[in-house]
C-alpha atoms as a PDB file:
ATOM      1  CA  UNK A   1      18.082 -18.811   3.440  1.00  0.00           C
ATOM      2  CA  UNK A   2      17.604 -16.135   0.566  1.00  0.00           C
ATOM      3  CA  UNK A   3      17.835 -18.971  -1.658  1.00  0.00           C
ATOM      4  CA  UNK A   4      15.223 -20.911  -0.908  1.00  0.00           C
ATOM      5  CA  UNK A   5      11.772 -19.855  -2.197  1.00  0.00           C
ATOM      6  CA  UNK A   6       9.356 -18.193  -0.482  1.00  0.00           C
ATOM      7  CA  UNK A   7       7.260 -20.994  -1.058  1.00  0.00           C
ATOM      8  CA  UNK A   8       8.923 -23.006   0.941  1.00  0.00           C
ATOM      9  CA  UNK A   9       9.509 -21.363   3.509  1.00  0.00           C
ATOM     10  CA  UNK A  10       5.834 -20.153   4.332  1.00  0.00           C
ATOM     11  CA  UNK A  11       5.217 -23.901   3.749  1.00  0.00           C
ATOM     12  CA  UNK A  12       8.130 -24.155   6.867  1.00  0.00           C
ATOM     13  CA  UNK A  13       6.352 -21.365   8.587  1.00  0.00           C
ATOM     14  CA  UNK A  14       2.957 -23.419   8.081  1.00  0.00           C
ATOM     15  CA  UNK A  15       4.029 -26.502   9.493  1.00  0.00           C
ATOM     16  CA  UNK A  16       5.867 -24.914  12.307  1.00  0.00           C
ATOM     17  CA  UNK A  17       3.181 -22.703  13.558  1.00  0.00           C
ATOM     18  CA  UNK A  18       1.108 -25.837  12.917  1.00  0.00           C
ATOM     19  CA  UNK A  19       3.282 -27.976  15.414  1.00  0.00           C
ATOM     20  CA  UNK A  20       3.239 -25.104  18.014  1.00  0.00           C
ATOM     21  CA  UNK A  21      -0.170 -24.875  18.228  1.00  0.00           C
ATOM     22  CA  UNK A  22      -1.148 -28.315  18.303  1.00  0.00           C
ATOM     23  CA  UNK A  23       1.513 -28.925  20.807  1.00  0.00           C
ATOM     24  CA  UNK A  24       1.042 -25.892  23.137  1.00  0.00           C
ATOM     25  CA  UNK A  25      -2.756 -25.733  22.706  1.00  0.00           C
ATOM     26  CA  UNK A  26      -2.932 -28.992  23.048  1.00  0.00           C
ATOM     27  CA  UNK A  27      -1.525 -29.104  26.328  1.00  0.00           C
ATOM     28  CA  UNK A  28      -4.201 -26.554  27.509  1.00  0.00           C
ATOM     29  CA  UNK A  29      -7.585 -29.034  26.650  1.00  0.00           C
ATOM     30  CA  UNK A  30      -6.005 -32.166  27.611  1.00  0.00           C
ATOM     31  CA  UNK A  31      -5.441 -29.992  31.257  1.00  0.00           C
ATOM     32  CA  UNK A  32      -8.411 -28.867  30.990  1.00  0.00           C
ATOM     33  CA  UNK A  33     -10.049 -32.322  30.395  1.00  0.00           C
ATOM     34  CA  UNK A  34      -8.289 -33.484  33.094  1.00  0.00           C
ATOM     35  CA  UNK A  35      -9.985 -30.933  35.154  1.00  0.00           C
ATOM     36  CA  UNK A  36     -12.877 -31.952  34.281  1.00  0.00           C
ATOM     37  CA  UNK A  37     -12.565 -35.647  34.575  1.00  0.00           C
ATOM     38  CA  UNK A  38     -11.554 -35.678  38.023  1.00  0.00           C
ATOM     39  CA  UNK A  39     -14.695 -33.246  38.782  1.00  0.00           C
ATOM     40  CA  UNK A  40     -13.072 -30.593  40.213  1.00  0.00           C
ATOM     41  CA  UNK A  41     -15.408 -27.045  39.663  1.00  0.00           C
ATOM     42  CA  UNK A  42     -13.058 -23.956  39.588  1.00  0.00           C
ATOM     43  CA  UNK A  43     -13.880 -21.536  42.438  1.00  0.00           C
ATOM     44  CA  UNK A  44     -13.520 -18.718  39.879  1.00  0.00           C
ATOM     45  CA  UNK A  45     -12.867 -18.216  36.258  1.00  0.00           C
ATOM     46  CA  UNK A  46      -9.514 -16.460  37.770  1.00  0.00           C
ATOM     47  CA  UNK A  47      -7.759 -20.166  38.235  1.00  0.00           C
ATOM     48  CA  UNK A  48      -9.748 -22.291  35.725  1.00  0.00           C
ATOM     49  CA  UNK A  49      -9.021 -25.495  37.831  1.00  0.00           C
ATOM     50  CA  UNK A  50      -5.558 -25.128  36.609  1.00  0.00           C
ATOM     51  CA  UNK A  51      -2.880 -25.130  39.171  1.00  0.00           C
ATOM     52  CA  UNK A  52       0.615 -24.147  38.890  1.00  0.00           C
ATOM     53  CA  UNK A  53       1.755 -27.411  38.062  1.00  0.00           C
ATOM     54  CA  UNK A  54      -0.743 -27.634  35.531  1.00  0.00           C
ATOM     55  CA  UNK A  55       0.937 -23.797  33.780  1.00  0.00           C
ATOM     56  CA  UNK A  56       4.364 -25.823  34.341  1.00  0.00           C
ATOM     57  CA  UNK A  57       3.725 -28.691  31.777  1.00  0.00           C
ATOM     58  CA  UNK A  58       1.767 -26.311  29.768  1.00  0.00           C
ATOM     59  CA  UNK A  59       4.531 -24.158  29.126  1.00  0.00           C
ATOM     60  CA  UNK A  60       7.405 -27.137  28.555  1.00  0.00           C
ATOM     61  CA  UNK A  61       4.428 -28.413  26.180  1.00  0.00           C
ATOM     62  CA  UNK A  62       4.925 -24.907  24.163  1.00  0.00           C
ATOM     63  CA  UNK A  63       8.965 -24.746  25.017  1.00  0.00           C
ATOM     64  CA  UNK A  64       9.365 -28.491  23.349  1.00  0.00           C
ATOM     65  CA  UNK A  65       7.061 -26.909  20.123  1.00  0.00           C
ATOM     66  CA  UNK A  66       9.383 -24.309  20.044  1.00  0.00           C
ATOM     67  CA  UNK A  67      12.711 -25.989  20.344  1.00  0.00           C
ATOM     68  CA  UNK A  68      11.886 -28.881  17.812  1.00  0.00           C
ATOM     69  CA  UNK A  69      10.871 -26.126  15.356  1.00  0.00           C
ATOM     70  CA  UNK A  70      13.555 -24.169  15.616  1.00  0.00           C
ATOM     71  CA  UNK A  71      16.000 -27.106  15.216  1.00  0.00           C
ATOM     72  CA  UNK A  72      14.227 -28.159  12.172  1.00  0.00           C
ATOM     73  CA  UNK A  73      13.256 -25.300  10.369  1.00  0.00           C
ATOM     74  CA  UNK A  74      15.598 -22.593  11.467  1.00  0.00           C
ATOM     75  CA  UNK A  75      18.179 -23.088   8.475  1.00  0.00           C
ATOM     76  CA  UNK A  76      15.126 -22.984   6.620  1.00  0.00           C
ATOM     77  CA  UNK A  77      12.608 -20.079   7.238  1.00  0.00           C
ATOM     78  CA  UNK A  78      14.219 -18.930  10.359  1.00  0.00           C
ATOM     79  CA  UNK A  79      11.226 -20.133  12.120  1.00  0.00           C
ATOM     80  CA  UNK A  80       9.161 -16.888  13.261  1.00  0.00           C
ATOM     81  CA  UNK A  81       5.570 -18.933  13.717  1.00  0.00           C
ATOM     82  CA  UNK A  82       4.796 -15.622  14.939  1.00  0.00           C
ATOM     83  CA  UNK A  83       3.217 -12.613  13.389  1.00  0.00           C
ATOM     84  CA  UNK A  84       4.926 -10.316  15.649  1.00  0.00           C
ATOM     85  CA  UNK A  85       8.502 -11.763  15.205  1.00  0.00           C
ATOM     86  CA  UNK A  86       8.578 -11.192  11.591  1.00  0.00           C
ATOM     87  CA  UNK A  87       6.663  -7.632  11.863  1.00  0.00           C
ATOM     88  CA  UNK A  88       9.474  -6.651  14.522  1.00  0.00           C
ATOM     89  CA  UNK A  89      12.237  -8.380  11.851  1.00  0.00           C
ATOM     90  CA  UNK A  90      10.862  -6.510   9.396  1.00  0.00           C
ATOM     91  CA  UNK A  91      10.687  -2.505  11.065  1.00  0.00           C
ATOM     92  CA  UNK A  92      14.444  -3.236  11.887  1.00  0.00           C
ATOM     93  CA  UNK A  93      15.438  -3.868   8.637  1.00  0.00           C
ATOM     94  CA  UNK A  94      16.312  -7.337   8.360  1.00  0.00           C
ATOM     95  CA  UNK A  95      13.538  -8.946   6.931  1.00  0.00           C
ATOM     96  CA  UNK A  96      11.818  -8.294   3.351  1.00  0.00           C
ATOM     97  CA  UNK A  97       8.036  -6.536   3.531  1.00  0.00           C
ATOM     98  CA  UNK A  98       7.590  -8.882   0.367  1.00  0.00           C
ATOM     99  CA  UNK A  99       8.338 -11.970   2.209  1.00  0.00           C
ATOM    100  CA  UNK A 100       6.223 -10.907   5.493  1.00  0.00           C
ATOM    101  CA  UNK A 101       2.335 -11.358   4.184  1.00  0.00           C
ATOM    102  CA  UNK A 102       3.889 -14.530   3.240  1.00  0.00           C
ATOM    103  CA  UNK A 103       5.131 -15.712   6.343  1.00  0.00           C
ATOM    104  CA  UNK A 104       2.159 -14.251   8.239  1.00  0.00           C
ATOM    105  CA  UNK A 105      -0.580 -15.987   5.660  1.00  0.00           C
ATOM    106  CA  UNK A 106       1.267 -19.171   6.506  1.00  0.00           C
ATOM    107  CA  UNK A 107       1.042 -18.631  10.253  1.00  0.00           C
ATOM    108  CA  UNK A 108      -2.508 -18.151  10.276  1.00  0.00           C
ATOM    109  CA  UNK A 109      -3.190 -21.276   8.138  1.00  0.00           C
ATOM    110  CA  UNK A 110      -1.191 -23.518  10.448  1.00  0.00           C
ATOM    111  CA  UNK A 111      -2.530 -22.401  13.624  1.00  0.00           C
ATOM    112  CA  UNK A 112      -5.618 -22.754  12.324  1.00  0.00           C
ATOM    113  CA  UNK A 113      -4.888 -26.319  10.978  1.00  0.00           C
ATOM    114  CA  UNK A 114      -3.980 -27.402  14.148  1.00  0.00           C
ATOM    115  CA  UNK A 115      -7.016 -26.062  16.082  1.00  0.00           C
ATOM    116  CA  UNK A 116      -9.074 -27.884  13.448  1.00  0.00           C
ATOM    117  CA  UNK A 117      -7.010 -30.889  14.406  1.00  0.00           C
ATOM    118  CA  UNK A 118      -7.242 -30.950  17.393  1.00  0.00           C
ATOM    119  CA  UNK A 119     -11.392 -30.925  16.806  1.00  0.00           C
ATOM    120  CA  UNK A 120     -11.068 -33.974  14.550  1.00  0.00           C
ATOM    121  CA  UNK A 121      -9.115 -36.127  17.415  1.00  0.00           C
ATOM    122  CA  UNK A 122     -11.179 -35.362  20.278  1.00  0.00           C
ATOM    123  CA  UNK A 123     -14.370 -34.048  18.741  1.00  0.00           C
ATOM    124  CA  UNK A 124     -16.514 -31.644  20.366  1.00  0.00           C
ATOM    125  CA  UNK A 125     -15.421 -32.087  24.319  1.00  0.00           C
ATOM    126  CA  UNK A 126     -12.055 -29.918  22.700  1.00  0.00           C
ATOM    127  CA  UNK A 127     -14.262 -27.320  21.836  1.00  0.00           C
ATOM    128  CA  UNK A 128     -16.508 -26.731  25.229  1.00  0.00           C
ATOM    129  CA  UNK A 129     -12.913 -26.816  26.433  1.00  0.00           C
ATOM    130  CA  UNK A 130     -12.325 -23.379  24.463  1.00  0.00           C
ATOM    131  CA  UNK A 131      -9.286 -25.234  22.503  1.00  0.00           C
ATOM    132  CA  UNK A 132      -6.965 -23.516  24.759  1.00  0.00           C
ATOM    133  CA  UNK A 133      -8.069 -20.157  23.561  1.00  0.00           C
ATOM    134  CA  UNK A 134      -6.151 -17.037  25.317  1.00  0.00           C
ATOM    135  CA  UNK A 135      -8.401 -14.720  26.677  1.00  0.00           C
ATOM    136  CA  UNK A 136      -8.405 -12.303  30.236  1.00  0.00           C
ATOM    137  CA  UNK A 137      -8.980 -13.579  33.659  1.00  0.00           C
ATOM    138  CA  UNK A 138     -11.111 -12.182  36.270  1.00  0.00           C
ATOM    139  CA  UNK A 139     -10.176  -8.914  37.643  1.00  0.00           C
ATOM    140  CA  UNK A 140      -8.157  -7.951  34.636  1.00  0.00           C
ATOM    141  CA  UNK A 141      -8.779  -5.212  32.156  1.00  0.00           C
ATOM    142  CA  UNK A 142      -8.373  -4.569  28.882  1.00  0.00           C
ATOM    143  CA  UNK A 143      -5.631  -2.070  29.009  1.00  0.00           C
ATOM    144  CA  UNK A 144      -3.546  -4.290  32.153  1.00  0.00           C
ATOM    145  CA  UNK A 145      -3.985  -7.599  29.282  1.00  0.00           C
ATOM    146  CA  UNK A 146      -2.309  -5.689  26.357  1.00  0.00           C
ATOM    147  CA  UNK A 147       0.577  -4.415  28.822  1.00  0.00           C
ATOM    148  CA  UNK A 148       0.658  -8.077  30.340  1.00  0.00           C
ATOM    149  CA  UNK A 149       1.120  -9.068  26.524  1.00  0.00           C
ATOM    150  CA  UNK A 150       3.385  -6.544  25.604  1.00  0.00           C
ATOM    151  CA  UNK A 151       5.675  -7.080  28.344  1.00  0.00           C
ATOM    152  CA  UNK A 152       6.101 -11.056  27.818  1.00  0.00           C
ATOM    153  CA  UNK A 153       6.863 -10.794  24.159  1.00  0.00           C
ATOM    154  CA  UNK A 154       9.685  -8.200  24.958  1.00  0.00           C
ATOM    155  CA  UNK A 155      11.035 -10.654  27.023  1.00  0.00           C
ATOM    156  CA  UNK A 156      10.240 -13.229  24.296  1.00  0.00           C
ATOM    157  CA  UNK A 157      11.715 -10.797  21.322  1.00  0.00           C
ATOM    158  CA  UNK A 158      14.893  -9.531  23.526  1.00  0.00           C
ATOM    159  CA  UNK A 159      15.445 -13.416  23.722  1.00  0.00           C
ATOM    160  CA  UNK A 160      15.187 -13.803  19.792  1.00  0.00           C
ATOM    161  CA  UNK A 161      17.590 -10.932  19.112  1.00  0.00           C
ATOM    162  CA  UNK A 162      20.343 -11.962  21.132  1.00  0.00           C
ATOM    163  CA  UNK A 163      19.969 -15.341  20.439  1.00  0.00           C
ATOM    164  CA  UNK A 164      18.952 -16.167  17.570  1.00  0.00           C
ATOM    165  CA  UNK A 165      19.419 -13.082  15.295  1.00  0.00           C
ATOM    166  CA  UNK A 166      22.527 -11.822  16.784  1.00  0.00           C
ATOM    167  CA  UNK A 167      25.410 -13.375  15.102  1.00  0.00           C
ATOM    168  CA  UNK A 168      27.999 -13.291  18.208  1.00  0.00           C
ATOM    169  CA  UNK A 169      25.907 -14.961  19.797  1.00  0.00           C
ATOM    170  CA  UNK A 170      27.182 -19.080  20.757  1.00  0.00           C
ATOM    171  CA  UNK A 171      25.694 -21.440  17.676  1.00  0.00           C
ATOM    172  CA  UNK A 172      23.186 -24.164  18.250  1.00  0.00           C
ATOM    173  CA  UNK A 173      22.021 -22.383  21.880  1.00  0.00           C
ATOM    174  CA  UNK A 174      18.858 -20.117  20.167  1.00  0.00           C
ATOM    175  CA  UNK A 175      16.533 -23.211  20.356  1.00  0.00           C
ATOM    176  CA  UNK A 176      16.934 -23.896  23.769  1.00  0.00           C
ATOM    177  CA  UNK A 177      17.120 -20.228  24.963  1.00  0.00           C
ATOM    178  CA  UNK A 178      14.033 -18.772  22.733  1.00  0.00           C
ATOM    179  CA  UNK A 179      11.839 -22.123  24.037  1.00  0.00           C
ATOM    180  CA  UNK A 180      12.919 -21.217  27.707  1.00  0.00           C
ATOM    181  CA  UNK A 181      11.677 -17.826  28.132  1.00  0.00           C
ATOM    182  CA  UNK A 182       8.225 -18.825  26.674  1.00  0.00           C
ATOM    183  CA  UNK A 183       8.024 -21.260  29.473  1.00  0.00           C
ATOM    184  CA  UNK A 184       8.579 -19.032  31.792  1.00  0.00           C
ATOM    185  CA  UNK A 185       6.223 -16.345  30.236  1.00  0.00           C
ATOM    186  CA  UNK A 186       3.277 -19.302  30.606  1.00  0.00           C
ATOM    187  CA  UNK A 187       4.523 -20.093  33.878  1.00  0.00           C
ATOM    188  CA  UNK A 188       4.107 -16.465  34.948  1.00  0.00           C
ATOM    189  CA  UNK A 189       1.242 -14.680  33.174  1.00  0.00           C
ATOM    190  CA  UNK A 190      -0.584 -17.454  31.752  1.00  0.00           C
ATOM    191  CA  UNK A 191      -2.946 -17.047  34.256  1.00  0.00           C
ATOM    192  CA  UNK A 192      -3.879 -13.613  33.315  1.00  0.00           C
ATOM    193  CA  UNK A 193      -4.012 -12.870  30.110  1.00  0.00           C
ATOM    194  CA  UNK A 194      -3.095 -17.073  28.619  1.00  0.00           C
ATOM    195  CA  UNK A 195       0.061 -15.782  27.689  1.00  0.00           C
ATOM    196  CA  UNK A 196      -0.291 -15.685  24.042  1.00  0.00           C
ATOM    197  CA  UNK A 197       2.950 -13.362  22.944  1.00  0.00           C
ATOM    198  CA  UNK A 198       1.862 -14.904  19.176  1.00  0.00           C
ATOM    199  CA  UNK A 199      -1.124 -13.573  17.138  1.00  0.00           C
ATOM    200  CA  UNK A 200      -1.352 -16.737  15.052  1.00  0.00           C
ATOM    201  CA  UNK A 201      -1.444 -18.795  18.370  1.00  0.00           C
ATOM    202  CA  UNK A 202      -4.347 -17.113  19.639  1.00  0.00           C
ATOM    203  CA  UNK A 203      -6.189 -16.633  15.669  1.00  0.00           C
ATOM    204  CA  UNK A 204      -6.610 -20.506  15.394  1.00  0.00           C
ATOM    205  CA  UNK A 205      -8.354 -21.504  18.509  1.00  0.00           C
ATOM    206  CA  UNK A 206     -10.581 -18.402  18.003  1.00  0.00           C
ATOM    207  CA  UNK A 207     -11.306 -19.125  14.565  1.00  0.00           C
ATOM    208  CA  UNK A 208     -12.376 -22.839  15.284  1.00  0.00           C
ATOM    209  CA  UNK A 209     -14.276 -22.136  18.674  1.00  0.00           C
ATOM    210  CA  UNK A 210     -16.192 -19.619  16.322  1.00  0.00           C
ATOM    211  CA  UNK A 211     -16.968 -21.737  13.693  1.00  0.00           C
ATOM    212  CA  UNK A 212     -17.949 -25.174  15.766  1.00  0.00           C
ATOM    213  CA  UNK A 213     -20.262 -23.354  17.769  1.00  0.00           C
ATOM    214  CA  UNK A 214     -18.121 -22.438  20.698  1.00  0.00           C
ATOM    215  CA  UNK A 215     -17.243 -19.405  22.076  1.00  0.00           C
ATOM    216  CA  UNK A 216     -17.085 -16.242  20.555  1.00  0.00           C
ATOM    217  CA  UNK A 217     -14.032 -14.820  21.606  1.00  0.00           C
ATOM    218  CA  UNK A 218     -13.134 -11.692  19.011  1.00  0.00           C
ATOM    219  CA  UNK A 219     -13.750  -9.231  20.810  1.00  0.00           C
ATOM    220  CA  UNK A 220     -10.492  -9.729  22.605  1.00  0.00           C
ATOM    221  CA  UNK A 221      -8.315 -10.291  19.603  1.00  0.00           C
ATOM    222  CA  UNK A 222      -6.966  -6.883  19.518  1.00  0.00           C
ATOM    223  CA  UNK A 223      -5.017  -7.521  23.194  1.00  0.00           C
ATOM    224  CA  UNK A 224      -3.038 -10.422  21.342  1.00  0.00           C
ATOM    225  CA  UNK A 225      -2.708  -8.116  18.321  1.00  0.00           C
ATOM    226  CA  UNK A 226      -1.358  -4.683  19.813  1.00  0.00           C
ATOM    227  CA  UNK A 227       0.238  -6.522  23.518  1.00  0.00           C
ATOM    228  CA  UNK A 228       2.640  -8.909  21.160  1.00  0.00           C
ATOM    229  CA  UNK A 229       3.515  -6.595  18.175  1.00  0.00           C
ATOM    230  CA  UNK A 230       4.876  -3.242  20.480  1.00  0.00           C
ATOM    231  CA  UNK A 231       6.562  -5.797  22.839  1.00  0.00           C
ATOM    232  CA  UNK A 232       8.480  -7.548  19.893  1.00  0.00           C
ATOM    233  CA  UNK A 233       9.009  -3.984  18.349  1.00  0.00           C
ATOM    234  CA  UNK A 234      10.015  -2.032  21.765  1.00  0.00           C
ATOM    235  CA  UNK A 235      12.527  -5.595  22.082  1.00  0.00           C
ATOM    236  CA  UNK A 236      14.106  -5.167  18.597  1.00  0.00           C
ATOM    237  CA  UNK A 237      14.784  -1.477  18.650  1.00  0.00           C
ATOM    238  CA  UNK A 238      15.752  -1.381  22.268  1.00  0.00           C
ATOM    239  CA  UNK A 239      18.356  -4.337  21.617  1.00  0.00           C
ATOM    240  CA  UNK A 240      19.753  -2.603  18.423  1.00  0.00           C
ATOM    241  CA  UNK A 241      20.178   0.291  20.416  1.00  0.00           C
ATOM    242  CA  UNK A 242      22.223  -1.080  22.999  1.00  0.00           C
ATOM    243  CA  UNK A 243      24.636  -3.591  21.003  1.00  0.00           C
ATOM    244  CA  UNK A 244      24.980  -0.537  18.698  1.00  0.00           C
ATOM    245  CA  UNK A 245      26.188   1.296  22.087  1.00  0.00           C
ATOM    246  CA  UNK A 246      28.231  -1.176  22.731  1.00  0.00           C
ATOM    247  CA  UNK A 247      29.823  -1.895  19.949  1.00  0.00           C
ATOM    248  CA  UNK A 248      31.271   2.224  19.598  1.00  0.00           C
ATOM    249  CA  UNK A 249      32.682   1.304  23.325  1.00  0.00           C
END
């Protein structure tokens, strides 16, 4: 991987972040116009008109992302498309603090891309839908959203390390496993906090819903800043410490 540029794979990081948010966002306003077309008015801003089933196929929507990427950019880049996988990467050691703004620059552009995308294909009816933009649910605070957060991306980041980053670990299975647990992180919390567990996936829709009018949702950036980053940091360092246990046995 070290022998590719950097370039190329931010440009990787770009296009993967790119495919996950489209993808996985996506998922969220086409729901949501569904919703909307079949005129049924959520009792509460709690359940959003979205049912269970509804958090199923939005989660395989972001699994699928997820997979694919992995499959075709993980020789590559190692496919992060996730701020708080390559800050975690790099406060264990394994991943140069040169090569990080790079990867996280790229993140940010392709989530943002594919918000903007989105836009373009179904105009401003994406938009009023808040472009699948994560934010808290009724009857949940501020500090209960960043622990919901932090708690989903150590399940998210354990997942990475001892699949993906973990050499031991069976080839050709980290794809599968990593787009799994997202799943069933959506499946789960998504109904109280969106279940970001990805600062770039939550930065796009907020940047376009700002900019084309919709809603302003900034103020709760810092949950899907702080929740993410000390899950996939608690995940890293509490998975080196136990291998590391393990392998003295």
């Amino acid at each position: 991987m070290s022998e590719i540029s950097l370039f190329k794979r931010s440009i990787a990081e770009l296009i993967g972040t790119y495919v996950l948010v489209f993808l996985g966002t996506g998922s969220v306003v086409t729901a949501m116009l569904l919703v909307q077309g079949a005129n049924r008015i959520p009792e509460n801003s709690f359940n959003v008109g979205l049912n269970i089933e509804a958090w199923f196929a939005i989660g395989i929507a972001f699994a699928i992302a997820i997979i694919a990427m992995i499959y075709a950019f993980g020789h590559i880049s190692g496919t992060h498309i996730n701020p708080a996988v390559s800050i975690a990467l790099w406060a264990t050691g394994r991943f140069p603090a040169k090569d990080m703004m790079g990867y996280i620059v790229a993140q940010l552009i392709g989530a943002s891309l594919a918000s903007f995308t989105i836009v373009a294909i179904l105009g401003s009816r994406a938009v009023d839908t808040g472009l699948g933009a994560t934010a808290m649910f009724d009857g949940v605070s501020y500090s209960q959203a960043i622990l919901c957060e932090a708690v989903a991306t150590f399940f998210l980041m354990l997942t990475i390390m001892g699949s993906a980053v973990d050499k031991r670990a069976p080839a050709g299975f980290a794809g599968l496993a990593i787009g799994l647990v997202v799943a069933a992180d959506i499946i789960v919390v998504g109904n109280i906090t969106g279940s970001s567990l990805n600062p770039a996936r939550t930065f796009g829709p907020y940047l376009a819903e700002f900019m084309l009018g919709g809603t302003n949702f900034w103020w709760q950036f810092p949950i899907y800043i702080i929740g993410p980053i000390v899950g996939a940091l608690v995940a890293a360092f509490v998975y080196d410490y136990v291998t590391e246990l393990k392998s003295c046995e």
